[in-house]
N, C-alpha and C. Protein backbone atom coordinates (compact mmCIF):
# COMPACT_ATOMS: atom_id res chain seq x y z
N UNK A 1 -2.72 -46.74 37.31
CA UNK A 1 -3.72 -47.50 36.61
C UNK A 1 -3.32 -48.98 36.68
N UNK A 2 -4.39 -49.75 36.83
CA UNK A 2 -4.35 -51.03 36.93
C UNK A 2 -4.47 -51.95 35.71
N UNK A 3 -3.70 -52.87 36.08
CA UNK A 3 -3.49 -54.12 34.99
C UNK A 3 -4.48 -54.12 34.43
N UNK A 4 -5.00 -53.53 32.85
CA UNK A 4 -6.22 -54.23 32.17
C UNK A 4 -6.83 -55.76 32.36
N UNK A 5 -5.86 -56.45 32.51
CA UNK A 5 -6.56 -58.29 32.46
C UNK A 5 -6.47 -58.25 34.08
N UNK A 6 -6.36 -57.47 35.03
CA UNK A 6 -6.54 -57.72 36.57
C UNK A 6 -7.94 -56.55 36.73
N UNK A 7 -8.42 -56.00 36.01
CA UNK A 7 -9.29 -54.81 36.10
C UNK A 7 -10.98 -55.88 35.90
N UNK A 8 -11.89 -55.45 36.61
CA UNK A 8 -13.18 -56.32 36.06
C UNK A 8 -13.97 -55.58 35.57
N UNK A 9 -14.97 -55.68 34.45
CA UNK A 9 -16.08 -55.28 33.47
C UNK A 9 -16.10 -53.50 33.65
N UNK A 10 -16.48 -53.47 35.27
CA UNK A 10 -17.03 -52.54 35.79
C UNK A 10 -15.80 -51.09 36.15
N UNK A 11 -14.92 -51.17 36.01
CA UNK A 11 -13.88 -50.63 36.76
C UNK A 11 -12.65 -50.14 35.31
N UNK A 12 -12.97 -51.28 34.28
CA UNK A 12 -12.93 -50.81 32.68
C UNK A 12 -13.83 -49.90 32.21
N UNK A 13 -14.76 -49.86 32.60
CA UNK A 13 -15.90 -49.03 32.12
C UNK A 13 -15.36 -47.05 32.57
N UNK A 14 -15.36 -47.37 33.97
CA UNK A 14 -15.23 -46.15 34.42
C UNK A 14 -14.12 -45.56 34.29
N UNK A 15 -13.08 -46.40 33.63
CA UNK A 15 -11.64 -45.73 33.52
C UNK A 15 -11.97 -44.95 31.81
N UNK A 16 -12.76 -45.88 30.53
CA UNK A 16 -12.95 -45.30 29.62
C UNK A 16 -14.06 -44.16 29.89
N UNK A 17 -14.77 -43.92 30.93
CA UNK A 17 -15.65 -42.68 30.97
C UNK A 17 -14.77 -41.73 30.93
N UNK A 18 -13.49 -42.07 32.33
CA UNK A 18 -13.33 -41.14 32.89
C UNK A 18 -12.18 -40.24 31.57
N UNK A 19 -11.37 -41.13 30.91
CA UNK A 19 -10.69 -40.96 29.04
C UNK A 19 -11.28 -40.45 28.71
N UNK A 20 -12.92 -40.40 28.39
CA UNK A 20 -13.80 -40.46 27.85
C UNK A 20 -13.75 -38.69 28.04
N UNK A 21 -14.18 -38.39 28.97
CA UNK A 21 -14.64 -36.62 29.88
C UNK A 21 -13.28 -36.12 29.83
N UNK A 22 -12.27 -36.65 29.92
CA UNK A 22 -11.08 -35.85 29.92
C UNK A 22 -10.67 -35.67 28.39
N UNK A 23 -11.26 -36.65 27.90
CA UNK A 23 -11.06 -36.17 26.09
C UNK A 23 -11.86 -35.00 26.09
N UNK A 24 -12.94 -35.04 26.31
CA UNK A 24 -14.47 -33.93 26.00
C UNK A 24 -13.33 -33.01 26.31
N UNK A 25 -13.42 -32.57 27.61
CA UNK A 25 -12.52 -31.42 28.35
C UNK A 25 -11.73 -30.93 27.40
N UNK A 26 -10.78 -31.64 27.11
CA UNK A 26 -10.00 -30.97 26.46
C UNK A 26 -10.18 -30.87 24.72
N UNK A 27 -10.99 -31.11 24.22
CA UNK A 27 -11.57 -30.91 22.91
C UNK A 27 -12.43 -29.26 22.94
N UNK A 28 -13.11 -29.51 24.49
CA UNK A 28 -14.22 -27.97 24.67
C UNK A 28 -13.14 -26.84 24.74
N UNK A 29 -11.74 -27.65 25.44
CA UNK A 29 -10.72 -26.18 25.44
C UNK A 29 -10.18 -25.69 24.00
N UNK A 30 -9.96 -26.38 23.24
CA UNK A 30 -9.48 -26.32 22.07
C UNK A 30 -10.38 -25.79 21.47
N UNK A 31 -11.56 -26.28 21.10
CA UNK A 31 -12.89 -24.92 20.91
C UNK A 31 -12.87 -23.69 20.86
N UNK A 32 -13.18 -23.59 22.39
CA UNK A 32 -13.01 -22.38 22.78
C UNK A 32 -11.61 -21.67 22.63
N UNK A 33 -10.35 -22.60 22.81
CA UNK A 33 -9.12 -21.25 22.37
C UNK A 33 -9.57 -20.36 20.54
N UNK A 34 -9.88 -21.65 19.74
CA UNK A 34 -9.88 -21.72 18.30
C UNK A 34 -10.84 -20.54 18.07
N UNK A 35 -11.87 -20.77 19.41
CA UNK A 35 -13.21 -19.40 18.50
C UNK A 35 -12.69 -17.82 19.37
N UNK A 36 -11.72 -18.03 20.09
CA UNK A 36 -11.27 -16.68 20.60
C UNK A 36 -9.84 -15.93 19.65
N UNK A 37 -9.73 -17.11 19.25
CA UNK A 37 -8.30 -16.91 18.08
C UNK A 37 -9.00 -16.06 17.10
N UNK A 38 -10.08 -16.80 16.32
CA UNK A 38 -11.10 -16.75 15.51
C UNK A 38 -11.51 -15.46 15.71
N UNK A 39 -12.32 -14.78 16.91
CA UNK A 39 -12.68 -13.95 17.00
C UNK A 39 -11.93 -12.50 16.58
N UNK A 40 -10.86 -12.88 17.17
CA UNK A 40 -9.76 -11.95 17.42
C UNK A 40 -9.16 -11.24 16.21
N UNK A 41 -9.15 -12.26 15.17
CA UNK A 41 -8.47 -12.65 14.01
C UNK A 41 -9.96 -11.35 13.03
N UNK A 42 -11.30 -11.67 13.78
CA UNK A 42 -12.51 -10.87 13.53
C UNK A 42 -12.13 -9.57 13.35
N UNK A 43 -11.67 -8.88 14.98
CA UNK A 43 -11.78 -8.26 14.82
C UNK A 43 -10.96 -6.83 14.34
N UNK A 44 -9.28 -7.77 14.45
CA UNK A 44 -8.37 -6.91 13.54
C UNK A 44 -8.58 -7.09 12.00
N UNK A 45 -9.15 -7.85 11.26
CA UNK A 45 -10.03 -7.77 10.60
C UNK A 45 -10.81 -6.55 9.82
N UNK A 46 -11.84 -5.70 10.55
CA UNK A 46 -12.86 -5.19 11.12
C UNK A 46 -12.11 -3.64 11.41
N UNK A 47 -10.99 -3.62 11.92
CA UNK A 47 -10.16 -2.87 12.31
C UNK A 47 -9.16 -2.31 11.02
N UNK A 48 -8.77 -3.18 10.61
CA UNK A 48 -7.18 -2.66 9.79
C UNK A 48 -7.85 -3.12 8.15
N UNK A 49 -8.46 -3.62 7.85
CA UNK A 49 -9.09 -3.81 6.75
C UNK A 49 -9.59 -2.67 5.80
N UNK A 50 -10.29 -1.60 6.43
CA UNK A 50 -10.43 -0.29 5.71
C UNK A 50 -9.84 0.66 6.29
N UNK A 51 -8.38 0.29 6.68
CA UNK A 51 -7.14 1.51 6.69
C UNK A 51 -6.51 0.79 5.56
N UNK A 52 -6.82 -0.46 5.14
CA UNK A 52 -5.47 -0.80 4.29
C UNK A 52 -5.98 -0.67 2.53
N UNK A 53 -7.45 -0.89 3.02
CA UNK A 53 -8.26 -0.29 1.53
C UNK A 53 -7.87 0.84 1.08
N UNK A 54 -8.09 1.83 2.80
CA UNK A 54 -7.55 3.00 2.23
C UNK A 54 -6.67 4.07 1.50
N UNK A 55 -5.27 2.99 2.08
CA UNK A 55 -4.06 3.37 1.40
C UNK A 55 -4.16 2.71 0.29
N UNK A 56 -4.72 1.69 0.27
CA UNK A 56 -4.58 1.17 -1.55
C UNK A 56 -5.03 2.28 -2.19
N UNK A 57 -5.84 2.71 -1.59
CA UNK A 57 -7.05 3.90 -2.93
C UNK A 57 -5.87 5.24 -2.73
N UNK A 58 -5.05 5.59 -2.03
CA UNK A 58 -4.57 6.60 -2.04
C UNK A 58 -3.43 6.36 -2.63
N UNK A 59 -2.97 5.04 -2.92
CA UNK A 59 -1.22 4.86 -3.41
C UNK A 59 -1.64 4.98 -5.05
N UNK A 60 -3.02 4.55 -5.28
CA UNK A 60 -3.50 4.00 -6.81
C UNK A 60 -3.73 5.57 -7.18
N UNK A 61 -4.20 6.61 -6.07
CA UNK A 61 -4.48 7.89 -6.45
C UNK A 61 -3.60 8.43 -7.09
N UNK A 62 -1.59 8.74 -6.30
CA UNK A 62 -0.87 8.92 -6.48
C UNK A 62 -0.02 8.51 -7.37
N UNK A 63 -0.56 7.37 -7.78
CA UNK A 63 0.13 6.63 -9.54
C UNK A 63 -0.27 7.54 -10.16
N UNK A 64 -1.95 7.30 -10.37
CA UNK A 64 -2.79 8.21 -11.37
C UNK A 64 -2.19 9.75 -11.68
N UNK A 65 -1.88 10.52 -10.29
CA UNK A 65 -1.53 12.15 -10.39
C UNK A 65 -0.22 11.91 -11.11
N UNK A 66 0.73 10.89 -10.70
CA UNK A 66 2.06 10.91 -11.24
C UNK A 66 2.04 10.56 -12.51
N UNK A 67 0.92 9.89 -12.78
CA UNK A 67 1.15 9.37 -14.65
C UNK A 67 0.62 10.31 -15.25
N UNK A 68 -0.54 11.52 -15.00
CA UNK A 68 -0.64 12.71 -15.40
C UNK A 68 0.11 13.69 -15.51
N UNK A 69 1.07 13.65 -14.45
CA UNK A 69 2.13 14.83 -14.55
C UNK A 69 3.33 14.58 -15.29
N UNK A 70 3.74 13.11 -15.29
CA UNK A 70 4.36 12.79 -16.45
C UNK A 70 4.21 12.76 -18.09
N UNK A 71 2.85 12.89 -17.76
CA UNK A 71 2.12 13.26 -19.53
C UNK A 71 2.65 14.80 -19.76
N UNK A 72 2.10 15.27 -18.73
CA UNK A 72 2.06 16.90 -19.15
C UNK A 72 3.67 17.21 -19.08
N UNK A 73 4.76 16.53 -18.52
CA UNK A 73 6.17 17.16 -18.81
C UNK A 73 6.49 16.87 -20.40
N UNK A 74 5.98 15.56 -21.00
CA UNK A 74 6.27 15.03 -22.11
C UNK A 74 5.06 16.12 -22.93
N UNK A 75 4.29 16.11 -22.76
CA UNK A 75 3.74 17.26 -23.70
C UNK A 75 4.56 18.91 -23.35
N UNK A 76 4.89 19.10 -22.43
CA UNK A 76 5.70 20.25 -21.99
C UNK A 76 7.18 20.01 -22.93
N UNK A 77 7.81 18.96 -22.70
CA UNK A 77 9.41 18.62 -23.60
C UNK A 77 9.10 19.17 -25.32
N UNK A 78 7.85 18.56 -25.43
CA UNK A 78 7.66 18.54 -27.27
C UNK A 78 7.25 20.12 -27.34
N UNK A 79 6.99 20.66 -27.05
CA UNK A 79 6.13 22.55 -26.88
C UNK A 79 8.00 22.96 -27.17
N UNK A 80 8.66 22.43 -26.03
CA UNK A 80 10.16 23.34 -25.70
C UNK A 80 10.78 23.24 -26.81
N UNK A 81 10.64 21.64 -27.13
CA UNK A 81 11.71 21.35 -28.80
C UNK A 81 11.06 22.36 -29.88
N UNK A 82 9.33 22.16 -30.22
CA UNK A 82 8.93 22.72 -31.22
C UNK A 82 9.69 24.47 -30.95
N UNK A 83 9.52 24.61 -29.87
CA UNK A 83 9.92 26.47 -29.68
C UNK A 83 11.36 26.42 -30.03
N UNK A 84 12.06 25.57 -29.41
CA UNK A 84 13.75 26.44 -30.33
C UNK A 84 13.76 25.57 -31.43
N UNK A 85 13.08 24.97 -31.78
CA UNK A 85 13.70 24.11 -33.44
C UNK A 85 12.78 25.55 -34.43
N UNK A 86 12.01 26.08 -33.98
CA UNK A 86 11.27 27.81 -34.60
C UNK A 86 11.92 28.39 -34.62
N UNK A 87 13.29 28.67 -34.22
CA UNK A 87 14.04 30.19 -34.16
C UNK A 87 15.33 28.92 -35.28
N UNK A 88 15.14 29.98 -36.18
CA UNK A 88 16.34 29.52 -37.17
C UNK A 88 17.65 29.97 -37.04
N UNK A 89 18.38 29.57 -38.43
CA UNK A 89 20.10 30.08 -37.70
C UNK A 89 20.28 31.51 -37.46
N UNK A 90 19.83 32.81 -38.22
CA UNK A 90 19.63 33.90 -38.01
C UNK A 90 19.14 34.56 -36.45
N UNK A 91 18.55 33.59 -36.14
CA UNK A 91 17.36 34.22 -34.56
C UNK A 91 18.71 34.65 -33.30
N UNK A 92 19.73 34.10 -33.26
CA UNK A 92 20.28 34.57 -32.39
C UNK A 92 21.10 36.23 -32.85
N UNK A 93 21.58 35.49 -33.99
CA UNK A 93 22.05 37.52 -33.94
C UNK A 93 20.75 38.28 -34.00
N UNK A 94 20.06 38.27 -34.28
CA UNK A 94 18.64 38.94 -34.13
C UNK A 94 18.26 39.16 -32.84
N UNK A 95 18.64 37.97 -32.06
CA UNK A 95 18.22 38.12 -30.45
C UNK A 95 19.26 39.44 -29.83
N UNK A 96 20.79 39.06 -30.10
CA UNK A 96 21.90 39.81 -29.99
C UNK A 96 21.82 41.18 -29.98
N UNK A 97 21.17 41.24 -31.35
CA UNK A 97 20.98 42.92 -31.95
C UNK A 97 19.86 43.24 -30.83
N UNK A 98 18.79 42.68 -30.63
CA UNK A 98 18.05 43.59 -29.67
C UNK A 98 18.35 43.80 -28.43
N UNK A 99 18.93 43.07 -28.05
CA UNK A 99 19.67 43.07 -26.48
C UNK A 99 20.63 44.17 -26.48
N UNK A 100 21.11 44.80 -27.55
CA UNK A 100 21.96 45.72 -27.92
C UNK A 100 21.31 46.97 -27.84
N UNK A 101 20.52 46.76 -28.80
CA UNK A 101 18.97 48.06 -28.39
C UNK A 101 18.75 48.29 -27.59
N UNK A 102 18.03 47.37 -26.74
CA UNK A 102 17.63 47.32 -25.62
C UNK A 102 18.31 47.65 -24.62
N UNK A 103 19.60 47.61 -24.43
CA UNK A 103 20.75 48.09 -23.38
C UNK A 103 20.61 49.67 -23.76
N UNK A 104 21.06 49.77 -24.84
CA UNK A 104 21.19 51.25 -25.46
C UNK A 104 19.98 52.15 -25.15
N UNK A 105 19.02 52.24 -25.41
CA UNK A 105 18.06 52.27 -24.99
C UNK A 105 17.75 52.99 -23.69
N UNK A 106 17.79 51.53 -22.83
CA UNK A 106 17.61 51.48 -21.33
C UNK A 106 19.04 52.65 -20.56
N UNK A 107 19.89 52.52 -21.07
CA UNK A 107 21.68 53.49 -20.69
C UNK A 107 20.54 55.26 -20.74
N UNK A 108 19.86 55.21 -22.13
CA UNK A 108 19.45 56.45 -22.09
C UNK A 108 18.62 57.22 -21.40
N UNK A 109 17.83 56.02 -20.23
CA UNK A 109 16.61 56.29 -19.22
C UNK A 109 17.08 56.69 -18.09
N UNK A 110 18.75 55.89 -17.65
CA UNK A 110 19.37 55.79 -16.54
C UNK A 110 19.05 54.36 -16.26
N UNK A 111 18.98 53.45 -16.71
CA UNK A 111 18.96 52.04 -16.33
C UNK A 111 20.27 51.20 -16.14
């Protein structure tokens, strides 16, 4: 490129066209990379968007079943306490004695 103050009217002109189109050019490339990025960006998007809904709804499912089944062990724990805090101090020789029977018993069937 030539000396600006050795360049005349005409020959300035065509050097800023030619800046000028090579700017365009490369502004239309940048465009176009940006709307293929863009696109792209669409269509994994489009793609992975309701697989990832999906597992949300299935991880939120699996809270839900687990915070139910944790209810029902804690209602299951209080059933177990109420049942042996019911058998008073007596209940085991009572248990004892029938297991005694019950052997005796069973000896007389052939058991």
């Amino acid at each position: 490129m030539k000396d600006i103050n050795e360049m005349s009217d005409h020959e300035i002109l065509i050097e800023l066209l030619e800046e000028k189109r090579r700017n365009d050019r490369i502004r239309y490339i940048q465009y176009a990379f940006d709307a293929v990025v863009i696109l792209a960006l669409l269509v994994l998007g489009f793609i992975y968007i309701p697989k990832i809904v999906s597992f949300v709804k299935q991880v939120n499912q699996l809270i839900e079943d687990y915070q139910q089944l944790v209810g029902r062990l804690n209602l299951t724990e209080v059933k177990i306490d109420e049942f042996v805090n019911s058998f008073g101090s007596d209940t085991g020789e009572k248990m004892k004695e029938f297991i005694e029977r019950f052997e005796a018993l069973m000896s007389r069937f052939g058991f």
